[in-house]
C-alpha atoms as a PDB file:
ATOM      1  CA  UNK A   1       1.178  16.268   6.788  1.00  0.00           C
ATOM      2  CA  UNK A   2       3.812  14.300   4.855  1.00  0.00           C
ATOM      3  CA  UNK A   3       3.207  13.342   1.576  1.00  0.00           C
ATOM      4  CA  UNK A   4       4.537   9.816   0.522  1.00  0.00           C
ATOM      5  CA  UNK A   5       5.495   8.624  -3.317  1.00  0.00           C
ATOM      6  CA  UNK A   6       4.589   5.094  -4.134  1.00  0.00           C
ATOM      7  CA  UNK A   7       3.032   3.069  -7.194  1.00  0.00           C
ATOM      8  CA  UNK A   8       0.696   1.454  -8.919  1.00  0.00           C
ATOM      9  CA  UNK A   9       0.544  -0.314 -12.145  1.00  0.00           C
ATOM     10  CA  UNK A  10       4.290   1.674 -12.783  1.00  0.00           C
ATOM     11  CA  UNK A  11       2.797   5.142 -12.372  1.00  0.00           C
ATOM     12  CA  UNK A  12       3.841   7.275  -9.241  1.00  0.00           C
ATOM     13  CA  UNK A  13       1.129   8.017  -6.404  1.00  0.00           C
ATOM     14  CA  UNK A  14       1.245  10.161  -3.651  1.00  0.00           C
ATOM     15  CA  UNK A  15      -0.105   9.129   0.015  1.00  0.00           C
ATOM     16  CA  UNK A  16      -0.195   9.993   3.687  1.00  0.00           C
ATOM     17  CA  UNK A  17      -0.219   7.762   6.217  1.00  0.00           C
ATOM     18  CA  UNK A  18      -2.362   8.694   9.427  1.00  0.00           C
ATOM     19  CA  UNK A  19      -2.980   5.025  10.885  1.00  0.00           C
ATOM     20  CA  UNK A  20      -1.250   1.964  11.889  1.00  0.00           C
ATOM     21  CA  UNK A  21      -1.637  -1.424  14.051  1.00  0.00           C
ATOM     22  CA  UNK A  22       2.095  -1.717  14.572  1.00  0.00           C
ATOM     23  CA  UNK A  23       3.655   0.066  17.444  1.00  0.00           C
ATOM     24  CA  UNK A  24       7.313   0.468  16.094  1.00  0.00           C
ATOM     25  CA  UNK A  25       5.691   1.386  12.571  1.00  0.00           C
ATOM     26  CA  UNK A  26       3.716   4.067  13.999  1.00  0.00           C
ATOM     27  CA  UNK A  27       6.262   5.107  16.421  1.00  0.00           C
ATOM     28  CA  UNK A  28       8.448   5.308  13.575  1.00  0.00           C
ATOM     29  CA  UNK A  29       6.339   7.247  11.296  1.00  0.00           C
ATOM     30  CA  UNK A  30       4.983   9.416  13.732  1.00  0.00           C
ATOM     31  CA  UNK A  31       1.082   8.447  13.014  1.00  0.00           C
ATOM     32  CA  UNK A  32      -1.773   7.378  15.126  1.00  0.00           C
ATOM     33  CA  UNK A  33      -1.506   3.827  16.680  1.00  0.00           C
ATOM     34  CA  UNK A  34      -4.815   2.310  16.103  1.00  0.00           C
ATOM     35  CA  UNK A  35      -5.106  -1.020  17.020  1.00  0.00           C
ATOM     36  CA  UNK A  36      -8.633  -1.558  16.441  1.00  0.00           C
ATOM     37  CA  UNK A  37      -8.350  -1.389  12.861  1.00  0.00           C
ATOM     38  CA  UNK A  38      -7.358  -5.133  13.586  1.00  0.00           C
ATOM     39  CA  UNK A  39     -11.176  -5.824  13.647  1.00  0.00           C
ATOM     40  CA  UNK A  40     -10.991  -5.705   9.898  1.00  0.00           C
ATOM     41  CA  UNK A  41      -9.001  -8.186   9.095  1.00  0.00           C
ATOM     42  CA  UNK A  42     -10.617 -11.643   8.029  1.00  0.00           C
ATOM     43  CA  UNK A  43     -10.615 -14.754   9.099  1.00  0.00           C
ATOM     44  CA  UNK A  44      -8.206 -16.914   6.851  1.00  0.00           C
ATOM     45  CA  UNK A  45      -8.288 -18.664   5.011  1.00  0.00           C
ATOM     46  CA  UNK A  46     -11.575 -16.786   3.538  1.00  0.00           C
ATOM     47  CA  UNK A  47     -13.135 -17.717   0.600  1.00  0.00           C
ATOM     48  CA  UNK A  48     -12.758 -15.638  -2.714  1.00  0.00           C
ATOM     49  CA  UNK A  49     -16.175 -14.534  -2.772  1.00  0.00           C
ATOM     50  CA  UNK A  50     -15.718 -13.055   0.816  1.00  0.00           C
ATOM     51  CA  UNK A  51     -15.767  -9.326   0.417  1.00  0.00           C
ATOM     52  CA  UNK A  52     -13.462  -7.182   3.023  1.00  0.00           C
ATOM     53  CA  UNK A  53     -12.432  -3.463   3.355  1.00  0.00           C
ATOM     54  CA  UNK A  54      -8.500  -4.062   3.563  1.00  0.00           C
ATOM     55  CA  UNK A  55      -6.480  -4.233  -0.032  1.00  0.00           C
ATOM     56  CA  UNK A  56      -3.255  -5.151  -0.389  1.00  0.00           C
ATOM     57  CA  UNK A  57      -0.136  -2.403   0.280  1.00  0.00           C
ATOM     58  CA  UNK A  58       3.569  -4.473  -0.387  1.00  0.00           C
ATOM     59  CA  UNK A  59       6.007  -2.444   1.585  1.00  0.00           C
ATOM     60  CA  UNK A  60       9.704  -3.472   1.632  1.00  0.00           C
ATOM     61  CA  UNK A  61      11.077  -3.529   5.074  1.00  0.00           C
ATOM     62  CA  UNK A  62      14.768  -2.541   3.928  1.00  0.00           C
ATOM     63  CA  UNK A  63      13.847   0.334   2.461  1.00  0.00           C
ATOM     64  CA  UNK A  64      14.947  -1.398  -1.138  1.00  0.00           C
ATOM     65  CA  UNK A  65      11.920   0.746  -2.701  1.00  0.00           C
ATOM     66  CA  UNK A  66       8.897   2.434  -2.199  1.00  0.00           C
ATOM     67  CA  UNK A  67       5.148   1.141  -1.343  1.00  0.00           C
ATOM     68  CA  UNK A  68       3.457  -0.691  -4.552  1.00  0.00           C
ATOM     69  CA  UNK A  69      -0.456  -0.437  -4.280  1.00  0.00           C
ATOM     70  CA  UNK A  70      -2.882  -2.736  -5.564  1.00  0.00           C
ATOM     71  CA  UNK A  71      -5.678  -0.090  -5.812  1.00  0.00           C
ATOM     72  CA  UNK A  72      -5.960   3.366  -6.382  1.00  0.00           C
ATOM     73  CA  UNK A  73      -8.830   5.698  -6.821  1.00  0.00           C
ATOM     74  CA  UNK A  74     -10.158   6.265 -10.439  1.00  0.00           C
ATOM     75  CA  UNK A  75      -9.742   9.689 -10.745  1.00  0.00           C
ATOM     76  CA  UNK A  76      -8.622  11.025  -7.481  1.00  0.00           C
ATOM     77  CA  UNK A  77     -10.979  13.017  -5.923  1.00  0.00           C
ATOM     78  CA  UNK A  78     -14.782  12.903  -4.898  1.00  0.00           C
ATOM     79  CA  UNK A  79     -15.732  11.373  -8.940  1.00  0.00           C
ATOM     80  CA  UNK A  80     -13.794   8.501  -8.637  1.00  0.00           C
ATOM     81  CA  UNK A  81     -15.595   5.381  -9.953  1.00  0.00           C
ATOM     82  CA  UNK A  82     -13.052   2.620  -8.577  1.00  0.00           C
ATOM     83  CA  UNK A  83     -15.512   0.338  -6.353  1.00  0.00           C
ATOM     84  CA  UNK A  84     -11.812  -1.853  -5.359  1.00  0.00           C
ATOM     85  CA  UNK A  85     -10.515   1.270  -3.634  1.00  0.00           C
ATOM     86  CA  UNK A  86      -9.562   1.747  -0.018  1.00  0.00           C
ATOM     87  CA  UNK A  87      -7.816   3.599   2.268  1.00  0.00           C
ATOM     88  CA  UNK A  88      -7.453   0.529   4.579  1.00  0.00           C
ATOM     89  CA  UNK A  89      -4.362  -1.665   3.417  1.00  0.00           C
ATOM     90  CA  UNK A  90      -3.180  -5.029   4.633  1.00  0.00           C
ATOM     91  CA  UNK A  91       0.516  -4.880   4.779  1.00  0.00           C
ATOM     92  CA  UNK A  92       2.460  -7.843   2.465  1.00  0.00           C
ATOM     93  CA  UNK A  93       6.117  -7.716   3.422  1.00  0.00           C
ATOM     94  CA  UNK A  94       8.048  -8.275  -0.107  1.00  0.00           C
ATOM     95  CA  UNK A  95      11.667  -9.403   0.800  1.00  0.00           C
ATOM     96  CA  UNK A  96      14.557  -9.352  -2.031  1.00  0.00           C
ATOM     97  CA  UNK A  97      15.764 -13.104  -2.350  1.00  0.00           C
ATOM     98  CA  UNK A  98      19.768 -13.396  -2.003  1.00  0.00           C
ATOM     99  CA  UNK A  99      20.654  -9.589  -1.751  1.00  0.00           C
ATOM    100  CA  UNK A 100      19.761  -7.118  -4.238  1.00  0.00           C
ATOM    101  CA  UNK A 101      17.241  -6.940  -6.944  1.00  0.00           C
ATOM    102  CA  UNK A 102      17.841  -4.472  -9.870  1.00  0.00           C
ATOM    103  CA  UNK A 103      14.508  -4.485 -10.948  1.00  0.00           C
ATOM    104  CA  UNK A 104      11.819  -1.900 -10.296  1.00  0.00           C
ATOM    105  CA  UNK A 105       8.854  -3.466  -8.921  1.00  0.00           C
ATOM    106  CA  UNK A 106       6.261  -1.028  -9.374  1.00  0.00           C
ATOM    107  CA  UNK A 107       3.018  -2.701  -9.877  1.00  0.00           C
ATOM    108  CA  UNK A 108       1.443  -5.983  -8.167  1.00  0.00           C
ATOM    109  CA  UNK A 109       1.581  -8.321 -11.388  1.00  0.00           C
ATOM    110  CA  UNK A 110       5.380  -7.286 -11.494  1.00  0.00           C
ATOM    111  CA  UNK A 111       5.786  -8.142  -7.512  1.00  0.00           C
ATOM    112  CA  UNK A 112       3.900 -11.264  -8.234  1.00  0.00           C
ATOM    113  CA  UNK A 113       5.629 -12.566 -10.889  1.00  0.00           C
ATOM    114  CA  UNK A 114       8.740 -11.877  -9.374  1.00  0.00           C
ATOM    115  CA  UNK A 115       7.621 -14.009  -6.405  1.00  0.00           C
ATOM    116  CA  UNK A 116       6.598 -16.907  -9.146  1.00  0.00           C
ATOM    117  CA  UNK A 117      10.133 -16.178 -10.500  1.00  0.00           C
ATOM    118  CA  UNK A 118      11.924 -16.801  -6.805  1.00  0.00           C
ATOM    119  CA  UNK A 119      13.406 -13.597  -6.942  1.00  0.00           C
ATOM    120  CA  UNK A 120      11.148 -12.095  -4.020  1.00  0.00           C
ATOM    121  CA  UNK A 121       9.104 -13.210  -0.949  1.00  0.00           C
ATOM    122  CA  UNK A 122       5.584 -12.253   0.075  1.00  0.00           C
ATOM    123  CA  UNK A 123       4.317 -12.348   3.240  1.00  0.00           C
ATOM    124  CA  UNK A 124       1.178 -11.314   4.090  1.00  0.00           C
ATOM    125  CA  UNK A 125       1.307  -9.524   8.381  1.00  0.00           C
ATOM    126  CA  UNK A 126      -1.411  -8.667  10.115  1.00  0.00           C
ATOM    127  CA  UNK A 127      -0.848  -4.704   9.823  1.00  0.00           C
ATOM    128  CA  UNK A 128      -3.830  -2.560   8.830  1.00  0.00           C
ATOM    129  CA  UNK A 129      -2.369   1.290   7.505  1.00  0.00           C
ATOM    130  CA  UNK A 130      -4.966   3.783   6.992  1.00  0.00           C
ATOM    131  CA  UNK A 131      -3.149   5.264   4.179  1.00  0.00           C
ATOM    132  CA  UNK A 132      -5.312   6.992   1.445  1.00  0.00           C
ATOM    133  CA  UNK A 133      -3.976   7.776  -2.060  1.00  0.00           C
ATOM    134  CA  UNK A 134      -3.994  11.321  -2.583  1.00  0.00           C
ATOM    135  CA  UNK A 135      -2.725  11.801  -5.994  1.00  0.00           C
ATOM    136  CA  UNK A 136      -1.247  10.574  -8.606  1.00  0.00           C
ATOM    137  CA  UNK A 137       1.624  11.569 -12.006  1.00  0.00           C
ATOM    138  CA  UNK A 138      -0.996  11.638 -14.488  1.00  0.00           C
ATOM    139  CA  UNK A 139      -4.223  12.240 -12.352  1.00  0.00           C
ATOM    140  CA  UNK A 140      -3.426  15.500 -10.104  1.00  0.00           C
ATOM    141  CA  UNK A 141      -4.156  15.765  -6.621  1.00  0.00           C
ATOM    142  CA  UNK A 142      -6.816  15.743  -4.474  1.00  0.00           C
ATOM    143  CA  UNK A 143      -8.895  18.968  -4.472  1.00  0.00           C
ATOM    144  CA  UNK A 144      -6.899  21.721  -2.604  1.00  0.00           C
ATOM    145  CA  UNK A 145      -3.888  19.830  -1.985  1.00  0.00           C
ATOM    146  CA  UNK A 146      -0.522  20.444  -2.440  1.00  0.00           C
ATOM    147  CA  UNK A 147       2.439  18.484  -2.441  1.00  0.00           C
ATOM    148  CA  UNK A 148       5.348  20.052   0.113  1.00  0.00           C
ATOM    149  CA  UNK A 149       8.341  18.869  -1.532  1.00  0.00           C
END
């Protein structure tokens, strides 16, 4: 199964995508379609309190750079202690403002605060990706996996 690189707080994680609610995405990434993992999203507006299984994933749909994660699990692996963790991911569409950006954005507070800046837009779809982090740069991989590239 293909191994994908993203990030999270500026470290580099590796994830594989199995899921999606989007036909063209999944057609395009060769995964299940799933549309029933619709049921999890909310109702918006919801109220902070309001627990949910879906974090946020910020994909950029030109391909500027890869998938920034606002979760991962803390360590990888069955002794992780992250109770924010997910494999189920709400989809935020981050869109360069007037062309291209030279900055790496490779943590949420960094795509935030280059929305608060103007420099980027976030848009939050209705796409649920069953993609669960399977490693990570500093934290290894997952228990008998290995990385094919």
């Amino acid at each position: 199964m293909p191994v994908s690189l993203g990030w999270y707080n500026g470290e580099r994680v590796y994830y594989i995508t199995t899921d999606i609610t989007d036909p063209p995405m999944a057609r395009g990434a060769g995964v299940n379609l799933a549309l029933r993992m619709r049921d999890a999203i909310p109702t918006y507006p919801k109220p902070p309190e309001q627990k949910d299984v879906l974090e946020r994933v910020y994909k950029f749909p030109n391909g500027e750079q890869d998938a920034v994660f606002a979760s991962i699990p803390n360590p990888v692996g069955p002794l992780s202690s992250d109770a924010q963790y997910s494999p189920l991911w709400i989809l935020y569409a981050v869109r360069i403002v007037g062309g291209r950006n030279s900055e790496l954005l490779s943590s949420e507070e960094a795509i935030l605060a280059a929305q608060d800046a103007g420099k980027v837009t976030v848009t939050r779809t209705a796409i649920v990706i069953n993609c669960p982090i399977v490693g990570t740069e500093r934290g290894g991989l997952l228990p008998g996996m290995k990385l094919g590239y």
